[in-house]
PDB file of N, CA and C in Angstrom:
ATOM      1  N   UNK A   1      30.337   5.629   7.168  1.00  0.00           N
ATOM      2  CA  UNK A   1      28.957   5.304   6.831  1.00  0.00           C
ATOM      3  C   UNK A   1      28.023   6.475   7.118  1.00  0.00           C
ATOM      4  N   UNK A   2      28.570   7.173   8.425  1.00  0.00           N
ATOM      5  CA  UNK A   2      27.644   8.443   8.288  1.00  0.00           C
ATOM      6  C   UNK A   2      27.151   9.378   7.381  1.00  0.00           C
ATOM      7  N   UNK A   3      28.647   9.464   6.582  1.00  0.00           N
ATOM      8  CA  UNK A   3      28.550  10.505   5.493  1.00  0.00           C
ATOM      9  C   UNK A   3      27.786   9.819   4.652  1.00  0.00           C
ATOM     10  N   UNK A   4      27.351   8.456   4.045  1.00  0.00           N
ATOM     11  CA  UNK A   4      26.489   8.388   3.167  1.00  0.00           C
ATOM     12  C   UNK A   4      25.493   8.344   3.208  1.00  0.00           C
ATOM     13  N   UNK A   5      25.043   8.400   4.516  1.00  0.00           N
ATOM     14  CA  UNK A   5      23.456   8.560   5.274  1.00  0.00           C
ATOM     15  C   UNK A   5      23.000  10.066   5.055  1.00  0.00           C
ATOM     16  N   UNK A   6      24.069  10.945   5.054  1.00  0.00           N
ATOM     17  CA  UNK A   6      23.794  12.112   5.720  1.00  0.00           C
ATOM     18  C   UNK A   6      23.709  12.681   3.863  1.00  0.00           C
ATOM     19  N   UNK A   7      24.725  12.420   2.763  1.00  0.00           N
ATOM     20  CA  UNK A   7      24.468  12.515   1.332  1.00  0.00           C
ATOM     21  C   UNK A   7      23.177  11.685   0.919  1.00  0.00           C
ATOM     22  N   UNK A   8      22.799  10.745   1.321  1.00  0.00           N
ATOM     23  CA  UNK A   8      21.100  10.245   1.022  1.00  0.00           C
ATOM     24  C   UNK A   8      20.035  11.016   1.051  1.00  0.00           C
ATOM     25  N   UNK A   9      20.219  11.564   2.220  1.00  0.00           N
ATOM     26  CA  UNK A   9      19.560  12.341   3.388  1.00  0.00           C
ATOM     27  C   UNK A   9      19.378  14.045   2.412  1.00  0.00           C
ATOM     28  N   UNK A  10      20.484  14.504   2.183  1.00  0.00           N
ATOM     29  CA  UNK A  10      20.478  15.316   1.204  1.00  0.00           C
ATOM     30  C   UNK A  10      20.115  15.503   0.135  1.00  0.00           C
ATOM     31  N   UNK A  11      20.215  14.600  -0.502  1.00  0.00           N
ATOM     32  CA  UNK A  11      19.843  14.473  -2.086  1.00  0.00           C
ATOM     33  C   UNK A  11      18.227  13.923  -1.602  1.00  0.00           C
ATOM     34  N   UNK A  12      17.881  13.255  -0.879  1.00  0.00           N
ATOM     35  CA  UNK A  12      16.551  13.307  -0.831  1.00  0.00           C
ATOM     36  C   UNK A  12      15.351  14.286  -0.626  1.00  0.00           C
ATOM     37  N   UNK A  13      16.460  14.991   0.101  1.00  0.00           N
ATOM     38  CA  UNK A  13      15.467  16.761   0.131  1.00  0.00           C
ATOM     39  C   UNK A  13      15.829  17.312  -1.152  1.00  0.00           C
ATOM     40  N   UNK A  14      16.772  17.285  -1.339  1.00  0.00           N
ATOM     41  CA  UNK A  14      16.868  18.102  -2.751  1.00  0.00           C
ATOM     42  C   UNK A  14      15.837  17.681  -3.681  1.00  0.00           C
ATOM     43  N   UNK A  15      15.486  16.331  -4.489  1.00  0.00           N
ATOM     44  CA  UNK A  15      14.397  15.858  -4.928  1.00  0.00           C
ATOM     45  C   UNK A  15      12.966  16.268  -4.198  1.00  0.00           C
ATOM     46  N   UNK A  16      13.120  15.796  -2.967  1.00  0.00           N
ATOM     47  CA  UNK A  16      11.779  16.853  -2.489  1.00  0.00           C
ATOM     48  C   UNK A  16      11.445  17.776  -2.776  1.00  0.00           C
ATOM     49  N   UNK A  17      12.095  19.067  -2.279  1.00  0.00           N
ATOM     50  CA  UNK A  17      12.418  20.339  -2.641  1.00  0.00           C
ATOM     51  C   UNK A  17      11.697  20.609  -4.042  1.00  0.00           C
ATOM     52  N   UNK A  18      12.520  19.688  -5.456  1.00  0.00           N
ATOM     53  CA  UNK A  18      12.666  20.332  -6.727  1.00  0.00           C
ATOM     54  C   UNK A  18      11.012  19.720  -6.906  1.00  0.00           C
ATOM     55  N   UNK A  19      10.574  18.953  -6.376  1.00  0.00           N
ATOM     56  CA  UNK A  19       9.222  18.178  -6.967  1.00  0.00           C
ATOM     57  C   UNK A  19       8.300  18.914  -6.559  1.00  0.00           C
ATOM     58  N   UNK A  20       8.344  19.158  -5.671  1.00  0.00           N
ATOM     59  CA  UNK A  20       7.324  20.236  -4.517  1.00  0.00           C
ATOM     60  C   UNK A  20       7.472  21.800  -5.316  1.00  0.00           C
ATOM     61  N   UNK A  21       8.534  22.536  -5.972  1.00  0.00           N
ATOM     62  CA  UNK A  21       8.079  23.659  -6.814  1.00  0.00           C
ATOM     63  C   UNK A  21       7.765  23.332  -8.178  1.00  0.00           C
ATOM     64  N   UNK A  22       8.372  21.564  -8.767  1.00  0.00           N
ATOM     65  CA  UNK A  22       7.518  21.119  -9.955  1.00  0.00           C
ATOM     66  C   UNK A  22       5.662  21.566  -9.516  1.00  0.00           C
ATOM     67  N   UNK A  23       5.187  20.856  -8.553  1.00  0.00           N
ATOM     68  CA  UNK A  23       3.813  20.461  -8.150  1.00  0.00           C
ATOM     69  C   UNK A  23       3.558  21.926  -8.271  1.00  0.00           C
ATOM     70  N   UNK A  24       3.602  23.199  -7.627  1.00  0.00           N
ATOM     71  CA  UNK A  24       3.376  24.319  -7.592  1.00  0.00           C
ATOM     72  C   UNK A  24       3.247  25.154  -8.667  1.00  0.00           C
ATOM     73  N   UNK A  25       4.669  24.906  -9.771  1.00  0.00           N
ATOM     74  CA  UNK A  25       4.703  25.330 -11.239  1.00  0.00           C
ATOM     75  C   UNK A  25       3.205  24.941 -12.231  1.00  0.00           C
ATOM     76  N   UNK A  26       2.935  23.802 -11.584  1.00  0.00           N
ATOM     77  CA  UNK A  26       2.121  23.067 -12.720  1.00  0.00           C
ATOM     78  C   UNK A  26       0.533  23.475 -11.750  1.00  0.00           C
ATOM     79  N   UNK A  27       0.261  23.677 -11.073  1.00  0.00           N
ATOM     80  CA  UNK A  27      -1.114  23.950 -10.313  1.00  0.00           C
ATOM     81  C   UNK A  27      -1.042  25.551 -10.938  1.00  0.00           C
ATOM     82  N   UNK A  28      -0.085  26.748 -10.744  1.00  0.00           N
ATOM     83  CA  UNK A  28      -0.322  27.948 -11.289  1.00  0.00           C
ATOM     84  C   UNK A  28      -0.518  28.209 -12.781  1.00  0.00           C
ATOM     85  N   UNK A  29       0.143  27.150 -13.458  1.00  0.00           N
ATOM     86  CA  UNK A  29      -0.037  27.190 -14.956  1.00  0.00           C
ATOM     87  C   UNK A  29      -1.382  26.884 -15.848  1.00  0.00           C
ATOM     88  N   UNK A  30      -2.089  26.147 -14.626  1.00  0.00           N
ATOM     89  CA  UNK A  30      -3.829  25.521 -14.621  1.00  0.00           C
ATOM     90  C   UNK A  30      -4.502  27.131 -14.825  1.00  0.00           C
ATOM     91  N   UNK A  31      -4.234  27.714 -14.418  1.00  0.00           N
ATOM     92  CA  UNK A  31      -4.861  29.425 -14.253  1.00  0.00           C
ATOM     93  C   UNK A  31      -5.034  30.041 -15.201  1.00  0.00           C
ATOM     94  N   UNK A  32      -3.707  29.597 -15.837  1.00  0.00           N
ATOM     95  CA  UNK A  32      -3.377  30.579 -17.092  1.00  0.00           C
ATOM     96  C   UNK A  32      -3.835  30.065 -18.676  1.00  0.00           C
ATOM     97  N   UNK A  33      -4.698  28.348 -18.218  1.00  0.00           N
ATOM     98  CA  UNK A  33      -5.036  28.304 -19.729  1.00  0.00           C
ATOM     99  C   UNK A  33      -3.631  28.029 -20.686  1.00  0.00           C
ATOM    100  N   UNK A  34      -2.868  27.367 -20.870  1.00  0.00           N
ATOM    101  CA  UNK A  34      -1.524  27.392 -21.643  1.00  0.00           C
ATOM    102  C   UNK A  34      -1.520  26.445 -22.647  1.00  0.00           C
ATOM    103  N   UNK A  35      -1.151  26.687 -23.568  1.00  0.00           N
ATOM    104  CA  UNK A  35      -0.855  25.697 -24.734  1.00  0.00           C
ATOM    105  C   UNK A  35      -0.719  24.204 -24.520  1.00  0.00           C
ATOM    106  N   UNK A  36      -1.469  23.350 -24.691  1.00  0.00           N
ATOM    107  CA  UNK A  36      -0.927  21.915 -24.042  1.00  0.00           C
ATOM    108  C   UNK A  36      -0.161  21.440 -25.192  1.00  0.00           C
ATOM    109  N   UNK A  37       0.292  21.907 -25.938  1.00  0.00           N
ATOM    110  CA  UNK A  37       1.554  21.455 -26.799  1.00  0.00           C
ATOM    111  C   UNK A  37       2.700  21.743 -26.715  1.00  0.00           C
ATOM    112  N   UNK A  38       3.023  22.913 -25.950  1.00  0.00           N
ATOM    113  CA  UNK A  38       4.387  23.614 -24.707  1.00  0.00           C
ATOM    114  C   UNK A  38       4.976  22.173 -24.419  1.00  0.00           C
ATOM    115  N   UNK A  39       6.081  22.331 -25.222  1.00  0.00           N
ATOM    116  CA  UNK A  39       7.132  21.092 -24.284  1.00  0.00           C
ATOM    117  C   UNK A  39       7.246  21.177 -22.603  1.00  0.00           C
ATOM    118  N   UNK A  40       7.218  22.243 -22.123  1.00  0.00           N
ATOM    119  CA  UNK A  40       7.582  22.843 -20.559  1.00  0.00           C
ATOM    120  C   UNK A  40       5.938  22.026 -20.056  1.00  0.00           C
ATOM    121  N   UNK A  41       4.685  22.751 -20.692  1.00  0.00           N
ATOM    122  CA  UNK A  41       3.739  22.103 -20.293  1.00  0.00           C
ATOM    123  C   UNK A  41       3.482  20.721 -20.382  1.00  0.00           C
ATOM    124  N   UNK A  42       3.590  20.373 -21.228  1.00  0.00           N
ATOM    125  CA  UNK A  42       4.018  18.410 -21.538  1.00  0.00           C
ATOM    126  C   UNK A  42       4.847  18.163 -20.089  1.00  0.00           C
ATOM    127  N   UNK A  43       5.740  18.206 -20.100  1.00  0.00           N
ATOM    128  CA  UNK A  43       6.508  17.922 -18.914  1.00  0.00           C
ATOM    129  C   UNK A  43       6.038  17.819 -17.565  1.00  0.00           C
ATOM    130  N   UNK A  44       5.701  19.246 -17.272  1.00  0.00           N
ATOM    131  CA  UNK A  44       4.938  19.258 -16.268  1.00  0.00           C
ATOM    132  C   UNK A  44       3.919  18.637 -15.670  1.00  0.00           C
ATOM    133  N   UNK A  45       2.413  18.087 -17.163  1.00  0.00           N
ATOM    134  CA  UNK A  45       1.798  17.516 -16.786  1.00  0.00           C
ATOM    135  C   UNK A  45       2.719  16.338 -16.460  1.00  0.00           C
ATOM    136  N   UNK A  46       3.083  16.029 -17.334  1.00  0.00           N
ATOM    137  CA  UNK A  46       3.773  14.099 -17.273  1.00  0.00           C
ATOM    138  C   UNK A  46       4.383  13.481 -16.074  1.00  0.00           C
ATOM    139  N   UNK A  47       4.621  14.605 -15.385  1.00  0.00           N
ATOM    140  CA  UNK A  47       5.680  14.189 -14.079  1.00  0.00           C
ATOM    141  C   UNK A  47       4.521  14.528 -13.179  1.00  0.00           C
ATOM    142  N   UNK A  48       3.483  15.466 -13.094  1.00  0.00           N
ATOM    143  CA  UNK A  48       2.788  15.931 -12.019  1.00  0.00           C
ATOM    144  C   UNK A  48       1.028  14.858 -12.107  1.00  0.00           C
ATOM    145  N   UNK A  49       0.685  14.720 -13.466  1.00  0.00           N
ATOM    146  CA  UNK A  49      -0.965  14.289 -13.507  1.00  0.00           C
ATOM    147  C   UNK A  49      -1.104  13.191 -12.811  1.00  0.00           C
ATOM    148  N   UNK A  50       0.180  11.351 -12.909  1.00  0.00           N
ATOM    149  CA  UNK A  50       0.028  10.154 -12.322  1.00  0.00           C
ATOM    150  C   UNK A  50      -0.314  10.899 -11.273  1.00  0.00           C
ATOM    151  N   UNK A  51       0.683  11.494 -10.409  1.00  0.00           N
ATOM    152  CA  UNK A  51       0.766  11.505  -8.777  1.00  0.00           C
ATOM    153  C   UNK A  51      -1.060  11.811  -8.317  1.00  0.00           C
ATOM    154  N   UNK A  52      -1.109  13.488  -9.064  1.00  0.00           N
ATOM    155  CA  UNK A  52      -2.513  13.752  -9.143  1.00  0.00           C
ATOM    156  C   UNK A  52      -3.744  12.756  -9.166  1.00  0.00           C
ATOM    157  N   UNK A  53      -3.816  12.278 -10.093  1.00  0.00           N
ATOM    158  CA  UNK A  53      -4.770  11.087 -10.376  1.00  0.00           C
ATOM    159  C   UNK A  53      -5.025   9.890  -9.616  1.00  0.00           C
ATOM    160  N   UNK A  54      -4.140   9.492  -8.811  1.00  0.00           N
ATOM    161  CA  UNK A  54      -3.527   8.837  -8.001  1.00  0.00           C
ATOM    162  C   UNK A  54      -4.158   9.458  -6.637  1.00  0.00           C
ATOM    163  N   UNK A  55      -4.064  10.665  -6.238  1.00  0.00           N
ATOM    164  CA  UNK A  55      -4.659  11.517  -5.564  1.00  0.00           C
ATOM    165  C   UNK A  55      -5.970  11.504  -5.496  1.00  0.00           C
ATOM    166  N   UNK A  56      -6.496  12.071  -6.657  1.00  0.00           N
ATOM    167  CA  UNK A  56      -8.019  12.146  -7.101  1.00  0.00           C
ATOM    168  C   UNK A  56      -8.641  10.482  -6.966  1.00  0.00           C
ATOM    169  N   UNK A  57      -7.800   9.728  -6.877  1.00  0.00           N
ATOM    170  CA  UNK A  57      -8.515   8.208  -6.605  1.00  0.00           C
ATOM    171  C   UNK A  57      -8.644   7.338  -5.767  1.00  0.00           C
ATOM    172  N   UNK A  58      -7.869   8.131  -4.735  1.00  0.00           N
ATOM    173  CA  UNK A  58      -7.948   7.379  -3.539  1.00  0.00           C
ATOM    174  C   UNK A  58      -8.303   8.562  -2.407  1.00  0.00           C
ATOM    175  N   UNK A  59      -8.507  10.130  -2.749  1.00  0.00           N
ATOM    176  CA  UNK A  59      -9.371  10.685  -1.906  1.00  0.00           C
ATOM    177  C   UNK A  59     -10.167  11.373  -2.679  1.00  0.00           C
ATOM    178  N   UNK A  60     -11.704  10.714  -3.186  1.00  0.00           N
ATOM    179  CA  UNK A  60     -12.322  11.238  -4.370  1.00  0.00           C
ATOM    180  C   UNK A  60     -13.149  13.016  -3.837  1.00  0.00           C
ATOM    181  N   UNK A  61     -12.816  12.946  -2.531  1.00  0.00           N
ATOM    182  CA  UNK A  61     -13.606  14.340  -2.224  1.00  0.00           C
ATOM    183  C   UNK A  61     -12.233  15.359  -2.256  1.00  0.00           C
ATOM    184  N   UNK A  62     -11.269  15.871  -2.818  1.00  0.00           N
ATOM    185  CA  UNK A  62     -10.377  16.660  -3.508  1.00  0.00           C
ATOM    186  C   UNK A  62     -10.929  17.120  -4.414  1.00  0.00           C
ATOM    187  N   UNK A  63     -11.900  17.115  -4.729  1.00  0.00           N
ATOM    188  CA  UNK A  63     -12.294  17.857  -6.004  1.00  0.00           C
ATOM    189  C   UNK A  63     -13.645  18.293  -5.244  1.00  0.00           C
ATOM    190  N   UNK A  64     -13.481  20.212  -5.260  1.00  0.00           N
ATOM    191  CA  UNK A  64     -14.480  20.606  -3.985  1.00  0.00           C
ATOM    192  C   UNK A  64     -15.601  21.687  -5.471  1.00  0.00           C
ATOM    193  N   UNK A  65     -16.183  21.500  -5.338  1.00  0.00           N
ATOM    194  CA  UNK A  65     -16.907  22.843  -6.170  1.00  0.00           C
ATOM    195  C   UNK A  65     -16.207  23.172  -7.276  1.00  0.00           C
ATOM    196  N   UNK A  66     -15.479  22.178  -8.383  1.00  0.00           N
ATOM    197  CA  UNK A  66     -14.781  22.054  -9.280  1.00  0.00           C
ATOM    198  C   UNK A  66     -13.542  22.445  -9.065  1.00  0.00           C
ATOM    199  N   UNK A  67     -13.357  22.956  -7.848  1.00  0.00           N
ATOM    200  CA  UNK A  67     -11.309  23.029  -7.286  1.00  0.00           C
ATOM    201  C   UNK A  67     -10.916  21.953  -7.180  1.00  0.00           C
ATOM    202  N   UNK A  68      -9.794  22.048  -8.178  1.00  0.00           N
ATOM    203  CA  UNK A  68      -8.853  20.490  -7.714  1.00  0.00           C
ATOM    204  C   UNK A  68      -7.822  20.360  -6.611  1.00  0.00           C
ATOM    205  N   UNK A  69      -7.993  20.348  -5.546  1.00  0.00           N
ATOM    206  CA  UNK A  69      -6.916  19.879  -4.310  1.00  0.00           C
ATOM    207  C   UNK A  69      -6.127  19.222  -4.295  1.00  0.00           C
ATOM    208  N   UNK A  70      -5.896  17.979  -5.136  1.00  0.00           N
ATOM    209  CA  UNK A  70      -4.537  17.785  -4.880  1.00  0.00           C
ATOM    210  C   UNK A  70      -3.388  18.054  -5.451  1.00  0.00           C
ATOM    211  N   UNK A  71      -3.829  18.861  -5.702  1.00  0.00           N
ATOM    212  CA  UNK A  71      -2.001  19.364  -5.586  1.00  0.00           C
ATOM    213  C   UNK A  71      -1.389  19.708  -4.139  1.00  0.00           C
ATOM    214  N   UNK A  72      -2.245  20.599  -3.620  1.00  0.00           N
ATOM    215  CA  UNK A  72      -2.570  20.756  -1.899  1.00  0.00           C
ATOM    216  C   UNK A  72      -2.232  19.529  -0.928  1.00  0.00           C
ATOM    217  N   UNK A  73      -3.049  18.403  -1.271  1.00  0.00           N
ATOM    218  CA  UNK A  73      -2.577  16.896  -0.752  1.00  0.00           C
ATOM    219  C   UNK A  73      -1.267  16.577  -0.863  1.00  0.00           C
ATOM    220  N   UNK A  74      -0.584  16.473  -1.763  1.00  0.00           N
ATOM    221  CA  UNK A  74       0.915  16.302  -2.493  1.00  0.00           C
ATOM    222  C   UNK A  74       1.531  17.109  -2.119  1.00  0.00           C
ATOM    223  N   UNK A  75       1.582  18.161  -1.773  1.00  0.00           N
ATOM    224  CA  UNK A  75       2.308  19.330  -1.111  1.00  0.00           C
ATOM    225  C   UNK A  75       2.807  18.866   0.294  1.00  0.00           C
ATOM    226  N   UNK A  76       1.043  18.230   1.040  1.00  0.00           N
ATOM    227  CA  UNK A  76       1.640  18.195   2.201  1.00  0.00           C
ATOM    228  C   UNK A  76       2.263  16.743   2.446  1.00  0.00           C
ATOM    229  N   UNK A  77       2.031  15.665   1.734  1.00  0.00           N
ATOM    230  CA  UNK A  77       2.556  14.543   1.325  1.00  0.00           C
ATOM    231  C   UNK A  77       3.728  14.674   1.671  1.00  0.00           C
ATOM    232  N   UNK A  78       4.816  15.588   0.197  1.00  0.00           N
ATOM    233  CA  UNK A  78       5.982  15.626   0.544  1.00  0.00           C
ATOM    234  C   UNK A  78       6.675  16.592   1.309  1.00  0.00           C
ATOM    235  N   UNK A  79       5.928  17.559   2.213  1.00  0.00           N
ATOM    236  CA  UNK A  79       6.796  17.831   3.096  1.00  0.00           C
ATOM    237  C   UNK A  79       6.464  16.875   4.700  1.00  0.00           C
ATOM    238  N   UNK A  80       5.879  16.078   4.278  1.00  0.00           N
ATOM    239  CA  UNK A  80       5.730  14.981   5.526  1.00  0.00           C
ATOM    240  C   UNK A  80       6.641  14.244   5.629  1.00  0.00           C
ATOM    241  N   UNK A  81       7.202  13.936   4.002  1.00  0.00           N
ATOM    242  CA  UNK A  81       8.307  13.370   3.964  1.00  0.00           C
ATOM    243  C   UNK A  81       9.556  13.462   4.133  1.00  0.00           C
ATOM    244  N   UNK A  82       9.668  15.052   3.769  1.00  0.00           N
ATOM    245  CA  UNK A  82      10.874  15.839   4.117  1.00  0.00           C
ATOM    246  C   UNK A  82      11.351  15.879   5.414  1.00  0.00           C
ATOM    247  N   UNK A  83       9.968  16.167   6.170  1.00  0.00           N
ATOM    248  CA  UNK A  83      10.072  16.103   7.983  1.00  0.00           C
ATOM    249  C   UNK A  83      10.350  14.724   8.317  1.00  0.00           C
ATOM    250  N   UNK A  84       9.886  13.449   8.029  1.00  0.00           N
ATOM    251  CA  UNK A  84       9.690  12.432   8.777  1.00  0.00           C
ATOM    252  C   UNK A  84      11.184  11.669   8.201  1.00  0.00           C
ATOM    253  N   UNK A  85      11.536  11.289   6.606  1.00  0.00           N
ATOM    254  CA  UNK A  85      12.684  11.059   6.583  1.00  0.00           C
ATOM    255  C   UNK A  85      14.070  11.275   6.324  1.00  0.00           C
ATOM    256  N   UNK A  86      13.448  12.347   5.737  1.00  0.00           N
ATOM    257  CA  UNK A  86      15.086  13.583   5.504  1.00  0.00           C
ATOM    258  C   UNK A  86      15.515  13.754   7.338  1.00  0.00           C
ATOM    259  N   UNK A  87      14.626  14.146   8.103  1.00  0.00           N
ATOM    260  CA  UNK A  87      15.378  14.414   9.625  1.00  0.00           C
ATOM    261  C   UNK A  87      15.514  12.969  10.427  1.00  0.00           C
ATOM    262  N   UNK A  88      14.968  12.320  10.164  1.00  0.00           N
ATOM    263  CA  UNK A  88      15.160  10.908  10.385  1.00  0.00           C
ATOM    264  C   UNK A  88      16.438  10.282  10.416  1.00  0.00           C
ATOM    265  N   UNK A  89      16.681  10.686   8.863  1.00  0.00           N
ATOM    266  CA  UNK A  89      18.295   9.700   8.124  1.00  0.00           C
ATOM    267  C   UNK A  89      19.454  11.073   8.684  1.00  0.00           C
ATOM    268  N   UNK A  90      19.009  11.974   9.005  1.00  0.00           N
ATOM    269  CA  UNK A  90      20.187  13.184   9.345  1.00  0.00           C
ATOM    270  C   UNK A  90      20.368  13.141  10.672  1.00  0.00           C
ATOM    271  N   UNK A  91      19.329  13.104  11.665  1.00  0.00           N
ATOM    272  CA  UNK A  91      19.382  12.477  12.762  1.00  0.00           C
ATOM    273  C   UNK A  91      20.559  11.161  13.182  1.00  0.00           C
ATOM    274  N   UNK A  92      20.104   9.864  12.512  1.00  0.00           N
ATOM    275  CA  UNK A  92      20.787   9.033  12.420  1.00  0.00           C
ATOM    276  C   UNK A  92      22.280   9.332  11.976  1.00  0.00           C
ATOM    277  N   UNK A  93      23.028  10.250  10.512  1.00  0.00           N
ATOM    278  CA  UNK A  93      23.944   9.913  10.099  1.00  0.00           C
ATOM    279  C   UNK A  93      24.963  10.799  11.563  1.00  0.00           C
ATOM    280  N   UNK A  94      23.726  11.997  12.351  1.00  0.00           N
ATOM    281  CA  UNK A  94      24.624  12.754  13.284  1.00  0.00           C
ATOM    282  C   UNK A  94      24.880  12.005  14.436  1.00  0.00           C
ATOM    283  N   UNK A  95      23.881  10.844  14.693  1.00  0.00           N
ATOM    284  CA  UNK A  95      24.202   9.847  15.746  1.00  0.00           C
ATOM    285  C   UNK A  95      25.186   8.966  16.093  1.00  0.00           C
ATOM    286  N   UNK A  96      25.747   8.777  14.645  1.00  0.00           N
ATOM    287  CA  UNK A  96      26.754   7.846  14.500  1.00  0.00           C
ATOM    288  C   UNK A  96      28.207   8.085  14.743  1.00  0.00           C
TER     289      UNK A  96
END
């Protein structure tokens, strides 16, 4: 049973990980002005704007002098998560 705590545990950072340089990809691409008809850009928004918006609506002061912050929020979101249950469930699967 350890080992499937400890493969949970893994693959859950890994998803962390890949979402957290999604979130980053898509805040630097804001800079550059990009085609919003870019399949890559489609994507990006689609997986990144809910979370955002979601963000922007339940902490409406993220948006400072027309900077949008959350992406910043979401950043630290999921590495709160990374810390609190990725070492959590790895903790546990090494306990066992």
């Amino acid at each position: 049973m350890d080992y499937v705590i400890l493969a949970v545990a893994k693959v859950l950072s890994l998803v962390l990980n890949l979402y957290m340089w999604v979130v980053i990809i898509s805040a630097l691409i804001t800079w550059v002005n990009p085609d919003p008809y870019n399949p890559v850009v489609r994507f990006l928004r689609s997986v990144t704007e809910p979370v955002f918006a979601k963000v922007r609506q339940y902490l409406p002061f993220v948006n400072i002098g027309g900077f949008d912050l959350s992406p910043i929020v979401v950043l630290l979101v999921i590495q709160m998560l990374d810390i609190a249950l990725v070492g959590n469930l790895t903790r546990l699967a090494y306990g066992m």
